[in-house]
PDB file of N, CA and C in Angstrom:
ATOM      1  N   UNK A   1      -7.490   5.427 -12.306  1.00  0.00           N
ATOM      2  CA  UNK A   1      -6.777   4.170 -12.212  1.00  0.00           C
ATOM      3  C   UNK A   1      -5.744   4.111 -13.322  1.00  0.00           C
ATOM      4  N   UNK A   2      -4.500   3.600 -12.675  1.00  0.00           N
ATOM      5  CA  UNK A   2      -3.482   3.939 -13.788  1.00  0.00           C
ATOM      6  C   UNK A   2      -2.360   2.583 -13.563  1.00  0.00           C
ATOM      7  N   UNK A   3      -1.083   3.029 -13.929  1.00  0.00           N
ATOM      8  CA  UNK A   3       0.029   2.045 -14.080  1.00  0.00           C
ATOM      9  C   UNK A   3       0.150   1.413 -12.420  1.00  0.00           C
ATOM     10  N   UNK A   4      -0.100   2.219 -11.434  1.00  0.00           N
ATOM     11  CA  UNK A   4       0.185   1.882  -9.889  1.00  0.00           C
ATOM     12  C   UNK A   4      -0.658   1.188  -9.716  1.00  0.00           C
ATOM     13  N   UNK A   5      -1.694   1.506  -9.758  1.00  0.00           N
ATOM     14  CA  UNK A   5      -3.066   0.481  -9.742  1.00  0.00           C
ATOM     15  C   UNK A   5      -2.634  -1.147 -10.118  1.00  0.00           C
ATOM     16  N   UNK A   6      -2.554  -0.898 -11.257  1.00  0.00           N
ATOM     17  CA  UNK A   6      -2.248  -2.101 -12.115  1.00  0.00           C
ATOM     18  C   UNK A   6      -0.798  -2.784 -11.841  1.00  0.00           C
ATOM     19  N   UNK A   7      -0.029  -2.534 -11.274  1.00  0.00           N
ATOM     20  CA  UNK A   7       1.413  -2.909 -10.851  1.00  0.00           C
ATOM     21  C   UNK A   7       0.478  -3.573  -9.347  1.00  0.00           C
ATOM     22  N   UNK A   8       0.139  -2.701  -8.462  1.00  0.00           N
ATOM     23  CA  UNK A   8       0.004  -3.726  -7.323  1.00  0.00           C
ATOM     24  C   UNK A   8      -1.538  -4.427  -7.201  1.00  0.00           C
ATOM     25  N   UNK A   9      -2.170  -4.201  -7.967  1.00  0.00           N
ATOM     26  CA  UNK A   9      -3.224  -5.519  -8.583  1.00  0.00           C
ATOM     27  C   UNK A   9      -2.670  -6.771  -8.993  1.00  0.00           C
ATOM     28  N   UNK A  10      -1.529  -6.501  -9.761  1.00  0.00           N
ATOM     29  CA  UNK A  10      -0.813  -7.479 -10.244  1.00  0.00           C
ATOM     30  C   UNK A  10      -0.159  -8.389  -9.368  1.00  0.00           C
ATOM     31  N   UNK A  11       0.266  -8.050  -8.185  1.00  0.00           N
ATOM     32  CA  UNK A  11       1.102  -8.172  -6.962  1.00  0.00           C
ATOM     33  C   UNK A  11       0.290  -9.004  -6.133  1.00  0.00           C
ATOM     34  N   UNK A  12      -1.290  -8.382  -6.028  1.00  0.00           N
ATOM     35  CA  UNK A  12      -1.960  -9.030  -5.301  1.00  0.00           C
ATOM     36  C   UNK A  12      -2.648 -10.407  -6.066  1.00  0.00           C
ATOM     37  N   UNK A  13      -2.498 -10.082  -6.988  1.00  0.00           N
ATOM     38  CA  UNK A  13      -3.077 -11.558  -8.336  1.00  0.00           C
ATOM     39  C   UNK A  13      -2.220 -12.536  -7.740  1.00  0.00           C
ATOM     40  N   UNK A  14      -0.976 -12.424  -7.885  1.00  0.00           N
ATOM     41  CA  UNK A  14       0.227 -13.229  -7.998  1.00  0.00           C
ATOM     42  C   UNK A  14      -0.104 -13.856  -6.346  1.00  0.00           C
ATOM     43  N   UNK A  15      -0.389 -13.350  -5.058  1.00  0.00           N
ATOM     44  CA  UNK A  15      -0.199 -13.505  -4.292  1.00  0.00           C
ATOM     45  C   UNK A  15      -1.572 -14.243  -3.769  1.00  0.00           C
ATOM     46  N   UNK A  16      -2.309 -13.689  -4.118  1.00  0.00           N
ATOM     47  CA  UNK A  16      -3.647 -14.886  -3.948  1.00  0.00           C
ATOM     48  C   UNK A  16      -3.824 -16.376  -4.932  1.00  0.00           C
ATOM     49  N   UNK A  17      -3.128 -16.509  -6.485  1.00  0.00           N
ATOM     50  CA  UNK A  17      -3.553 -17.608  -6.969  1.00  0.00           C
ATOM     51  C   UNK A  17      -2.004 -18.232  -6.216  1.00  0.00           C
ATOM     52  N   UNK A  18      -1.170 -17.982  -5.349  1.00  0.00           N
ATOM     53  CA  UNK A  18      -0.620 -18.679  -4.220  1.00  0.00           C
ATOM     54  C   UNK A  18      -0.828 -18.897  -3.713  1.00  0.00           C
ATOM     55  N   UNK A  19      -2.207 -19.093  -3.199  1.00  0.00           N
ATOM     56  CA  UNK A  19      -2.788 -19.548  -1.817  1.00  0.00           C
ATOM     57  C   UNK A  19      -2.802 -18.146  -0.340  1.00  0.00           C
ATOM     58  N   UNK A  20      -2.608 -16.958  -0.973  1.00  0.00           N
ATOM     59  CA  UNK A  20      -2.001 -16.105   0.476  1.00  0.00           C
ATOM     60  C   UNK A  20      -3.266 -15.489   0.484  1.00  0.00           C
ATOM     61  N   UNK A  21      -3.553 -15.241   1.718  1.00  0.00           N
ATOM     62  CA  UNK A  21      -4.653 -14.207   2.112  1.00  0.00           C
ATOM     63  C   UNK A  21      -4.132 -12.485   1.979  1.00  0.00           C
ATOM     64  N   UNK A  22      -5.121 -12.077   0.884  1.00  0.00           N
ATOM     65  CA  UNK A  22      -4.862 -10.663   0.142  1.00  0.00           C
ATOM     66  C   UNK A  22      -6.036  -9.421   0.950  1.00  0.00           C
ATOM     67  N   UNK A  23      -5.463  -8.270   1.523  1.00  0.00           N
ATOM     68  CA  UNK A  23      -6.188  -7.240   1.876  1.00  0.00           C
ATOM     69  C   UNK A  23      -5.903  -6.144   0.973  1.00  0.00           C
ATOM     70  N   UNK A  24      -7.223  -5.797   0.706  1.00  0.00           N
ATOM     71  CA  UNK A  24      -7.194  -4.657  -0.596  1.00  0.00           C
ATOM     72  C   UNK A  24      -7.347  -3.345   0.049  1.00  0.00           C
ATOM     73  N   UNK A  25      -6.397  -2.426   0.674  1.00  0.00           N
ATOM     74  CA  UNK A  25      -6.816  -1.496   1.648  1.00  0.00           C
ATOM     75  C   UNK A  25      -6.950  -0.291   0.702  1.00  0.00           C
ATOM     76  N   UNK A  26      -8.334   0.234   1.081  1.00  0.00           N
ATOM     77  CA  UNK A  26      -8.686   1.971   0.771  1.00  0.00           C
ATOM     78  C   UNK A  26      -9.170   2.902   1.602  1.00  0.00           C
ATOM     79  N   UNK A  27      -8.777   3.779   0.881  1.00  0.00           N
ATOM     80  CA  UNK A  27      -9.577   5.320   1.707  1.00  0.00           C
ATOM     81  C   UNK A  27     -10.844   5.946   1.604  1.00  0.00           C
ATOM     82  N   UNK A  28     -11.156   5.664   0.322  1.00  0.00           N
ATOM     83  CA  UNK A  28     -11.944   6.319  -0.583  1.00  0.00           C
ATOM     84  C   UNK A  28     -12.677   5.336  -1.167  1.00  0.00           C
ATOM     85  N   UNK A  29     -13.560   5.515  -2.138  1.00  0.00           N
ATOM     86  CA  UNK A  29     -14.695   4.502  -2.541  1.00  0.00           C
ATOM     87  C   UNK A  29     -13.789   4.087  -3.752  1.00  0.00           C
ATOM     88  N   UNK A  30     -13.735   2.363  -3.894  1.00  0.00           N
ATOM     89  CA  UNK A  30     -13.489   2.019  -5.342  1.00  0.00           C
ATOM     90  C   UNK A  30     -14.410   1.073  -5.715  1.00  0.00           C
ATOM     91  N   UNK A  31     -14.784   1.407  -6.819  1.00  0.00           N
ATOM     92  CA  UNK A  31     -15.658   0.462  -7.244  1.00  0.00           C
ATOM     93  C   UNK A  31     -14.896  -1.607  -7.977  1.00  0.00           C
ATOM     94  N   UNK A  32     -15.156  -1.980  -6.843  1.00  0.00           N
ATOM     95  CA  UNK A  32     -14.163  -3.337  -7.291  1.00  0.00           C
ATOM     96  C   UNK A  32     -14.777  -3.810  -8.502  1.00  0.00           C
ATOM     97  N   UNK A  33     -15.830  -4.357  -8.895  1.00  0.00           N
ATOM     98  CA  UNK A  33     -16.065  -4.946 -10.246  1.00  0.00           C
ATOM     99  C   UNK A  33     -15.378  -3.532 -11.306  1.00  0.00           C
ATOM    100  N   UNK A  34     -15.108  -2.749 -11.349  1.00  0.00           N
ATOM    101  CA  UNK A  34     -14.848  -1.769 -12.441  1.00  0.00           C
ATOM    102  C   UNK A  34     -13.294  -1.553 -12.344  1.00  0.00           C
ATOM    103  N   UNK A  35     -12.766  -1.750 -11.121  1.00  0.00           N
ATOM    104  CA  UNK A  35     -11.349  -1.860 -10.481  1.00  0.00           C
ATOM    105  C   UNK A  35     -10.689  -2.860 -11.476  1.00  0.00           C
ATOM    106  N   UNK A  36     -11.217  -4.578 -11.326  1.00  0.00           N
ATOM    107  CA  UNK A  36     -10.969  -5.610 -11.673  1.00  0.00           C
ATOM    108  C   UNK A  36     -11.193  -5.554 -13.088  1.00  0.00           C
ATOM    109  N   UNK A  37     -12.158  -5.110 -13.836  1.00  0.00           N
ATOM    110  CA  UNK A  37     -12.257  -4.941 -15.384  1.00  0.00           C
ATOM    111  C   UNK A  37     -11.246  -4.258 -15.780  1.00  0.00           C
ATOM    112  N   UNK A  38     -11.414  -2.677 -15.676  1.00  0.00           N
ATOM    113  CA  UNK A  38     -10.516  -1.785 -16.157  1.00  0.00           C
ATOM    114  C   UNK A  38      -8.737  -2.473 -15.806  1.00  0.00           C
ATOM    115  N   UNK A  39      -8.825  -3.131 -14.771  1.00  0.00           N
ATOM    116  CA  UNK A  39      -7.093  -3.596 -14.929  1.00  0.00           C
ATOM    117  C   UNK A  39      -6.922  -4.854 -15.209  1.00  0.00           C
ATOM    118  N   UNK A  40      -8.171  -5.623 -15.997  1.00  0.00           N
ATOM    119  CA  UNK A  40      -7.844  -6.888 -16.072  1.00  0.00           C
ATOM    120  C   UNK A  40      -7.279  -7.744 -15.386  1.00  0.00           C
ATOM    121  N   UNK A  41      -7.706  -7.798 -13.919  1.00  0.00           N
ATOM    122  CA  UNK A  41      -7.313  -8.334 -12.994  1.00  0.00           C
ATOM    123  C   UNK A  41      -8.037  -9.600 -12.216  1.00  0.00           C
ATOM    124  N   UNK A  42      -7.934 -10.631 -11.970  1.00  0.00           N
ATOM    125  CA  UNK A  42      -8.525 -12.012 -11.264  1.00  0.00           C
ATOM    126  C   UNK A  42      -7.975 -11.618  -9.701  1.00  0.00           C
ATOM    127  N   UNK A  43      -9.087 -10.724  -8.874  1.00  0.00           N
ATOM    128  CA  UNK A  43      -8.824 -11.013  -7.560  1.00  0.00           C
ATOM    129  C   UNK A  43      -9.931 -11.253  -6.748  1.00  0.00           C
ATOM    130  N   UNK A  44     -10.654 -12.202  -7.072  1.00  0.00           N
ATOM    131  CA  UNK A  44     -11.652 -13.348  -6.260  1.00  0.00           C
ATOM    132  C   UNK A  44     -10.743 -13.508  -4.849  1.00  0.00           C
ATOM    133  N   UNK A  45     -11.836 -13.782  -3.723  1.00  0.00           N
ATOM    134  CA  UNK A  45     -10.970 -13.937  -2.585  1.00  0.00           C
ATOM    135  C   UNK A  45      -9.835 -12.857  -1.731  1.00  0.00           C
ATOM    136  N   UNK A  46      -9.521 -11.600  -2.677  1.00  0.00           N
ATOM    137  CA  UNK A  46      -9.072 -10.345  -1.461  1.00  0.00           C
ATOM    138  C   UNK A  46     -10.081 -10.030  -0.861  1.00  0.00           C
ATOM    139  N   UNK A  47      -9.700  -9.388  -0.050  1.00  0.00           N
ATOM    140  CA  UNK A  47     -10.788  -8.776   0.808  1.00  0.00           C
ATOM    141  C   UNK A  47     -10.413  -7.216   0.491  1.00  0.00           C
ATOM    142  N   UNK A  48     -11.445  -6.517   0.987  1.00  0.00           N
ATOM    143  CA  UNK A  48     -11.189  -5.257   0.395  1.00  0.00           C
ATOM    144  C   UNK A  48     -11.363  -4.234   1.764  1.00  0.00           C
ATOM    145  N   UNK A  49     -10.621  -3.832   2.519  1.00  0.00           N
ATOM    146  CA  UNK A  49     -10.755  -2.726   3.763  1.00  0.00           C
ATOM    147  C   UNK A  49     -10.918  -1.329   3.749  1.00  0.00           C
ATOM    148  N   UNK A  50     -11.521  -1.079   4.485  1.00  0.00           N
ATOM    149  CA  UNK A  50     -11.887   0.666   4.263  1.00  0.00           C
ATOM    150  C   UNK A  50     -11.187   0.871   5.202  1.00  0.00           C
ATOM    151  N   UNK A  51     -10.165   1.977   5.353  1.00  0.00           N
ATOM    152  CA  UNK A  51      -9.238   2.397   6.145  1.00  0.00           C
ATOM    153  C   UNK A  51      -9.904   4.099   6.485  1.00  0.00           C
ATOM    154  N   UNK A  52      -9.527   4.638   7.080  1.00  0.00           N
ATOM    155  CA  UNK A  52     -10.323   6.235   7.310  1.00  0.00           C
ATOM    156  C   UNK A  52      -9.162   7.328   6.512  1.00  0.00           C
ATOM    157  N   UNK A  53      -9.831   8.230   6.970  1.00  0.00           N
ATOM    158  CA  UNK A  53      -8.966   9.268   5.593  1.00  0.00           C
ATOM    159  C   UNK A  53      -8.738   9.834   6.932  1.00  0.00           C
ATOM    160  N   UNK A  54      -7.388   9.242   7.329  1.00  0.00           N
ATOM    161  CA  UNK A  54      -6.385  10.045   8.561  1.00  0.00           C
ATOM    162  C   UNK A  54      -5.147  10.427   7.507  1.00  0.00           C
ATOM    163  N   UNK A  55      -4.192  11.011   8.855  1.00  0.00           N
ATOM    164  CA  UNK A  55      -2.886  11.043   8.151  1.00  0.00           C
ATOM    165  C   UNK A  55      -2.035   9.741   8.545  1.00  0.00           C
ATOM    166  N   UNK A  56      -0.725   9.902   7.595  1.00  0.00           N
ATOM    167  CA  UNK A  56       0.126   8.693   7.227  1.00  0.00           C
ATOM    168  C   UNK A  56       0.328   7.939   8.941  1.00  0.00           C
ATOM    169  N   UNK A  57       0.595   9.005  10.101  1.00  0.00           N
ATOM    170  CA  UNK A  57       1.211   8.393  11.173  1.00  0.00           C
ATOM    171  C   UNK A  57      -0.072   8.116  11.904  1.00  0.00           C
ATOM    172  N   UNK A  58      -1.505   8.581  11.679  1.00  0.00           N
ATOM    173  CA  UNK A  58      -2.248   7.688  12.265  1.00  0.00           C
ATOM    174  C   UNK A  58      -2.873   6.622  12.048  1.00  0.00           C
ATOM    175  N   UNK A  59      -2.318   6.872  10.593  1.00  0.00           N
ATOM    176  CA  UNK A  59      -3.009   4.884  10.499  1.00  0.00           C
ATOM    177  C   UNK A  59      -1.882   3.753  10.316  1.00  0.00           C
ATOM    178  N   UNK A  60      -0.609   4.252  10.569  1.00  0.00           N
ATOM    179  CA  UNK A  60       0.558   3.637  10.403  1.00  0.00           C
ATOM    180  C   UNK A  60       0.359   1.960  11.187  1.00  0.00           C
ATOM    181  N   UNK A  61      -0.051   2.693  12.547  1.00  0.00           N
ATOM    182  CA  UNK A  61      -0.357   1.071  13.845  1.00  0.00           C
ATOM    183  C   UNK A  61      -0.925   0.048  13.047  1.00  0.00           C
ATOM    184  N   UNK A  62      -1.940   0.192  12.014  1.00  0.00           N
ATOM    185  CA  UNK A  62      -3.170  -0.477  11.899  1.00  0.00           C
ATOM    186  C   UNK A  62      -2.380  -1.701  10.652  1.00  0.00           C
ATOM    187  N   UNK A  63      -1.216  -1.488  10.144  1.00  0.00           N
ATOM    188  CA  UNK A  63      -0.259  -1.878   9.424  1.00  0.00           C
ATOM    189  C   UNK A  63       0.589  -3.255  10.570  1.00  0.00           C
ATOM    190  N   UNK A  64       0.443  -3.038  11.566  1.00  0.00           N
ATOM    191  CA  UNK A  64       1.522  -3.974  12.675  1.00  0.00           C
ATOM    192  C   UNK A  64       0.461  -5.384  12.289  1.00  0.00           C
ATOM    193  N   UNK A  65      -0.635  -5.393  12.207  1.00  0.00           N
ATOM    194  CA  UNK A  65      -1.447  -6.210  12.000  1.00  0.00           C
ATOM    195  C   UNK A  65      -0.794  -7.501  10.793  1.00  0.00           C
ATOM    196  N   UNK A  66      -0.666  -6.700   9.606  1.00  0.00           N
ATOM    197  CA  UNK A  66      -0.260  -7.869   8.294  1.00  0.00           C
ATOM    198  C   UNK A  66       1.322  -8.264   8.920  1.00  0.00           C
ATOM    199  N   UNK A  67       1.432  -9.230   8.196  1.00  0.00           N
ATOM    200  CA  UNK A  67       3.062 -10.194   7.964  1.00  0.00           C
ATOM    201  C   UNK A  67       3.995  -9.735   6.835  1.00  0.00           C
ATOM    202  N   UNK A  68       2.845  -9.310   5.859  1.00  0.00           N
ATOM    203  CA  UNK A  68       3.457  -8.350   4.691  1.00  0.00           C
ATOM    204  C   UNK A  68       2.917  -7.264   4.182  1.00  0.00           C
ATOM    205  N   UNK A  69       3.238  -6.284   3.964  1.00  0.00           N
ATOM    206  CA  UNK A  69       2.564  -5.379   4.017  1.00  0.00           C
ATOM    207  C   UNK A  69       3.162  -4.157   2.742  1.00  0.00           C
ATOM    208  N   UNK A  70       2.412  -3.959   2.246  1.00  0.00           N
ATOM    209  CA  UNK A  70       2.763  -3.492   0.210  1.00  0.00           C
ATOM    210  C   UNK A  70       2.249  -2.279   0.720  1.00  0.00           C
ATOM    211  N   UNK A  71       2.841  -1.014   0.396  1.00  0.00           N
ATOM    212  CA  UNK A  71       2.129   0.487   0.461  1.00  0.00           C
ATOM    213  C   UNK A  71       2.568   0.942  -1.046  1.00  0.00           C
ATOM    214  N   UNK A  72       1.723   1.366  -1.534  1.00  0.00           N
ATOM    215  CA  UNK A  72       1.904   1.480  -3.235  1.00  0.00           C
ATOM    216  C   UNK A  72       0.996   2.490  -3.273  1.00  0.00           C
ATOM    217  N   UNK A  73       0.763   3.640  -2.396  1.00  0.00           N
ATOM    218  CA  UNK A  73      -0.041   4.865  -2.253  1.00  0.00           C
ATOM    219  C   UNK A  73       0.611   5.891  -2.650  1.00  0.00           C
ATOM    220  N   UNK A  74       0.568   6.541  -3.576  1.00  0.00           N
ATOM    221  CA  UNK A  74       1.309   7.719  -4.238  1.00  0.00           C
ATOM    222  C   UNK A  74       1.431   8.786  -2.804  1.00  0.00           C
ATOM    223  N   UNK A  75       3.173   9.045  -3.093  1.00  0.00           N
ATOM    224  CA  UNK A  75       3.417  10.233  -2.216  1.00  0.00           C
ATOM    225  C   UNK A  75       3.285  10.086  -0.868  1.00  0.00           C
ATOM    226  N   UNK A  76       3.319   8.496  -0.033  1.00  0.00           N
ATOM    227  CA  UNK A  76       2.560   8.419   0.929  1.00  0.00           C
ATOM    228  C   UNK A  76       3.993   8.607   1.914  1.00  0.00           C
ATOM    229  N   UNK A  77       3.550   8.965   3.489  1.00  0.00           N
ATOM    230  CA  UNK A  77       4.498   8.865   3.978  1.00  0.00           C
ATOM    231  C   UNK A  77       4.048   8.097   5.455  1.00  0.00           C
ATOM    232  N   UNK A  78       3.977   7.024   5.099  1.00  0.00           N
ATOM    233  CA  UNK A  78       3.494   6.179   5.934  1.00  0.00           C
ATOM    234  C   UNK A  78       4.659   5.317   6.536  1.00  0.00           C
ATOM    235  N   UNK A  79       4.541   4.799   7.347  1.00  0.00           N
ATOM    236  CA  UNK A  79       6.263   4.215   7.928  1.00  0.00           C
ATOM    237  C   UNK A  79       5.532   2.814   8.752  1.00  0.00           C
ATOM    238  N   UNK A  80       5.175   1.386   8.120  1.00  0.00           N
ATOM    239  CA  UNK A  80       5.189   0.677   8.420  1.00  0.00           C
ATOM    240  C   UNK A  80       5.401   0.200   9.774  1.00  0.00           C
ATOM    241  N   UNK A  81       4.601  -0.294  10.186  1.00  0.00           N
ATOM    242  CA  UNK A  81       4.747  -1.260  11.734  1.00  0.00           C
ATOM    243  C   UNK A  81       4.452  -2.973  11.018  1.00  0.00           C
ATOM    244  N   UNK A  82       4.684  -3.139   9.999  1.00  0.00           N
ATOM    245  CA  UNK A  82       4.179  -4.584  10.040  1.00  0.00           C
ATOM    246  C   UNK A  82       5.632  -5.735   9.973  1.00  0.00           C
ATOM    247  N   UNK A  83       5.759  -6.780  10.266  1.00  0.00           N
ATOM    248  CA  UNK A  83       6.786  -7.482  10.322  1.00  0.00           C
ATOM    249  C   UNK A  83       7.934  -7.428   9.204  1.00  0.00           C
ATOM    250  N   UNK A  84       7.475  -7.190   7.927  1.00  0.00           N
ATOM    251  CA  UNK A  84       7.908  -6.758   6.457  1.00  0.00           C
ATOM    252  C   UNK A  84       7.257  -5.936   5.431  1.00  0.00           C
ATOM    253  N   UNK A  85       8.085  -5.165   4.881  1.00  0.00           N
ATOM    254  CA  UNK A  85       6.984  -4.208   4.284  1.00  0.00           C
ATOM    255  C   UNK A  85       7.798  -4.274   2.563  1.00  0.00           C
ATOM    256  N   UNK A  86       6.852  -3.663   2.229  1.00  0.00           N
ATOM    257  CA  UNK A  86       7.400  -3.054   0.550  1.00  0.00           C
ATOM    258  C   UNK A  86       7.116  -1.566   0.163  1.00  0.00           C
ATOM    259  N   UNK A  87       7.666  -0.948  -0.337  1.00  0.00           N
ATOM    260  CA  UNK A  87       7.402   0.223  -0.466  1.00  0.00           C
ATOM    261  C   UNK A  87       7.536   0.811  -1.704  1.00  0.00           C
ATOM    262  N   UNK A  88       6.121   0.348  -2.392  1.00  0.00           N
ATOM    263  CA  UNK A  88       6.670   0.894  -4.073  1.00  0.00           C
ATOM    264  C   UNK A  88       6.239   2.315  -4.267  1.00  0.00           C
ATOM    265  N   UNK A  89       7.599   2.723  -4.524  1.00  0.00           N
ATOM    266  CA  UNK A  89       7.553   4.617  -5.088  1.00  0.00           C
ATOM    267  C   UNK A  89       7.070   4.741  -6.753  1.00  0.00           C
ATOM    268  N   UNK A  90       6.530   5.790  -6.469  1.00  0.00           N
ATOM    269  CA  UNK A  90       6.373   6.154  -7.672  1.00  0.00           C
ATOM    270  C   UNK A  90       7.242   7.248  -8.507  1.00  0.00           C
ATOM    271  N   UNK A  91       7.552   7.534  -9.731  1.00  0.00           N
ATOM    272  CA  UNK A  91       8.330   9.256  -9.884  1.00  0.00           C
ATOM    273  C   UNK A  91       7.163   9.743 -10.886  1.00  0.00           C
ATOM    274  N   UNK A  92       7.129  11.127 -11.003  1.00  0.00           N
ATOM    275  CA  UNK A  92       8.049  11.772  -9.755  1.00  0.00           C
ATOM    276  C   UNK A  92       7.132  12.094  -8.660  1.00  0.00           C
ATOM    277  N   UNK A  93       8.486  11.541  -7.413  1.00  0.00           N
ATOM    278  CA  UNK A  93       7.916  11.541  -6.078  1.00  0.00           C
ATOM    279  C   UNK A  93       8.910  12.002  -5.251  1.00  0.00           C
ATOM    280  N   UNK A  94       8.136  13.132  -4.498  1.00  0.00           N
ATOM    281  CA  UNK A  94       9.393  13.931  -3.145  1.00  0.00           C
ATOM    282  C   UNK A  94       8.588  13.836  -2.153  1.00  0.00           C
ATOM    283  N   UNK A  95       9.551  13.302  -1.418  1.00  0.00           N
ATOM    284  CA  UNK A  95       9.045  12.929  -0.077  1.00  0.00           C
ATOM    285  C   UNK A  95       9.402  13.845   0.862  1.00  0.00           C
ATOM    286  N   UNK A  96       8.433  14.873   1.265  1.00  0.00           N
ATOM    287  CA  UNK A  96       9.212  16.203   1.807  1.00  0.00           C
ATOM    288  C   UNK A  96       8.775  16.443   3.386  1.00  0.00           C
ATOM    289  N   UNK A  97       8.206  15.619   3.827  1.00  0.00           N
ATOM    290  CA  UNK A  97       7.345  15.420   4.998  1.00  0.00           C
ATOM    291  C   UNK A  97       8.296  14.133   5.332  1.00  0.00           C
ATOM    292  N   UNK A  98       8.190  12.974   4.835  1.00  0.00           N
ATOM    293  CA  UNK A  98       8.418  11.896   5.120  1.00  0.00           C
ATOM    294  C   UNK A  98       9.801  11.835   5.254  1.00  0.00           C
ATOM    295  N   UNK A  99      10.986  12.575   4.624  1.00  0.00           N
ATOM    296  CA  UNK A  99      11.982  12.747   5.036  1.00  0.00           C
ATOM    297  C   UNK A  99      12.835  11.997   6.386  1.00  0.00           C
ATOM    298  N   UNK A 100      12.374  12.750   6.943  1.00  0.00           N
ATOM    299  CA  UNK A 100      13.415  12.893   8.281  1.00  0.00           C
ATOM    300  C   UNK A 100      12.546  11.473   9.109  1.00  0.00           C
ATOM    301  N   UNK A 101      11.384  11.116   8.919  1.00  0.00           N
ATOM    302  CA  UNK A 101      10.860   9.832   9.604  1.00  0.00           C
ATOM    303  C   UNK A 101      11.903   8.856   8.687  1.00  0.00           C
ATOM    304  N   UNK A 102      11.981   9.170   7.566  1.00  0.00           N
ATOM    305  CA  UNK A 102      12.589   8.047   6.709  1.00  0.00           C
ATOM    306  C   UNK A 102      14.383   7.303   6.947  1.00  0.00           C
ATOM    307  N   UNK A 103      14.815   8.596   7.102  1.00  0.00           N
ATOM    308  CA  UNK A 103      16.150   8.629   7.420  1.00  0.00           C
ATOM    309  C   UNK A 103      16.349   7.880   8.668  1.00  0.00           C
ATOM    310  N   UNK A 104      15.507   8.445   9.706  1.00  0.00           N
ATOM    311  CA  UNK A 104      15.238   8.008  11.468  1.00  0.00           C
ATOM    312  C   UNK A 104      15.341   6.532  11.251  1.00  0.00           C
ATOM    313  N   UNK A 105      14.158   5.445  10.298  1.00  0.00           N
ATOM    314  CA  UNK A 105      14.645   4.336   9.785  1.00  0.00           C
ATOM    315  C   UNK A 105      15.158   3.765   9.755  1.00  0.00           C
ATOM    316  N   UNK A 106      15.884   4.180   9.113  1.00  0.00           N
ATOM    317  CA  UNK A 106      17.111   3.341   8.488  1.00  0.00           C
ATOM    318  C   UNK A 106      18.804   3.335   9.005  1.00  0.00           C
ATOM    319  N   UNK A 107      18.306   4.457  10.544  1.00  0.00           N
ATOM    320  CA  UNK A 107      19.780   4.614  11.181  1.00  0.00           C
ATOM    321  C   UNK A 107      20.352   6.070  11.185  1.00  0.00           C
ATOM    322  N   UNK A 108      20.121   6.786  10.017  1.00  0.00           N
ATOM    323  CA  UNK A 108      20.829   8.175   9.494  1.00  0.00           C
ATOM    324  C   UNK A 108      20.157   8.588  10.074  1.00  0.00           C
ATOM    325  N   UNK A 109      20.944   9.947  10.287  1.00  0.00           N
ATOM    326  CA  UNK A 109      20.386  11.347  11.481  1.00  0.00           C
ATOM    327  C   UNK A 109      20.234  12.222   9.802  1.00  0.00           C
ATOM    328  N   UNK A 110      19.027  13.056  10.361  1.00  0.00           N
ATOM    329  CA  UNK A 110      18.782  14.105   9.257  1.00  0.00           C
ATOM    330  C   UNK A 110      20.246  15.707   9.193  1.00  0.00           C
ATOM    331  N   UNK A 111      20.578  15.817   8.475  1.00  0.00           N
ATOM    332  CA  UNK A 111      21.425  16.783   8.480  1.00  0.00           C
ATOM    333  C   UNK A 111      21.266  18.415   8.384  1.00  0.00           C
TER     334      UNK A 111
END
């Protein structure tokens, strides 16, 4: 657990003592009371989802679900279906897979 952790813990703090309903999505086991200590974080009330350890484009759908939707997964190349998304990168980060889905995006043809 590091600076990413703690950047979108922070995100989700901010967004629950607003009144918003917060999903804490993982892959892998985190231990939340040790999550919430180690980052000094108040997130009473997220919920916390176990997502499966697929790849980026098969769990992409499961994203159409939220209204907002934060991917703050190192290196991920996941391509949002949800109404609005955020996409915090990390460096250093090459997106060497995700590329050409990315470009497709946003309009640009890969060259």
């Amino acid at each position: 657990m590091g600076g990413g952790e703690k950047h979108v813990g922070t995100i989700a703090e901010v967004l629950l003592s607003e009144g918003y309903e917060v999903d804490l999505i993982r892959v892998g086991p985190v231990d939340e009371v040790e999550f919430c200590q180690r980052m000094n974080l108040k997130l009473d009330g997220a919920r916390w989802v176990d997502w499966p350890a697929q790849s980026c484009a098969e769990l992409a759908p499961r994203s159409a679900d939220y209204d907002l939707f934060i991917n703050s997964t190192y290196c991920s190349s996941m391509v949002s279906q949800a109404a609005r998304s955020i996409y915090l990168v990390f460096f250093p980060h090459e997106l060497v897979e995700a590329h050409a889905s990315l470009a497709s995006c946003s309009g640009r043809q890969e060259s």
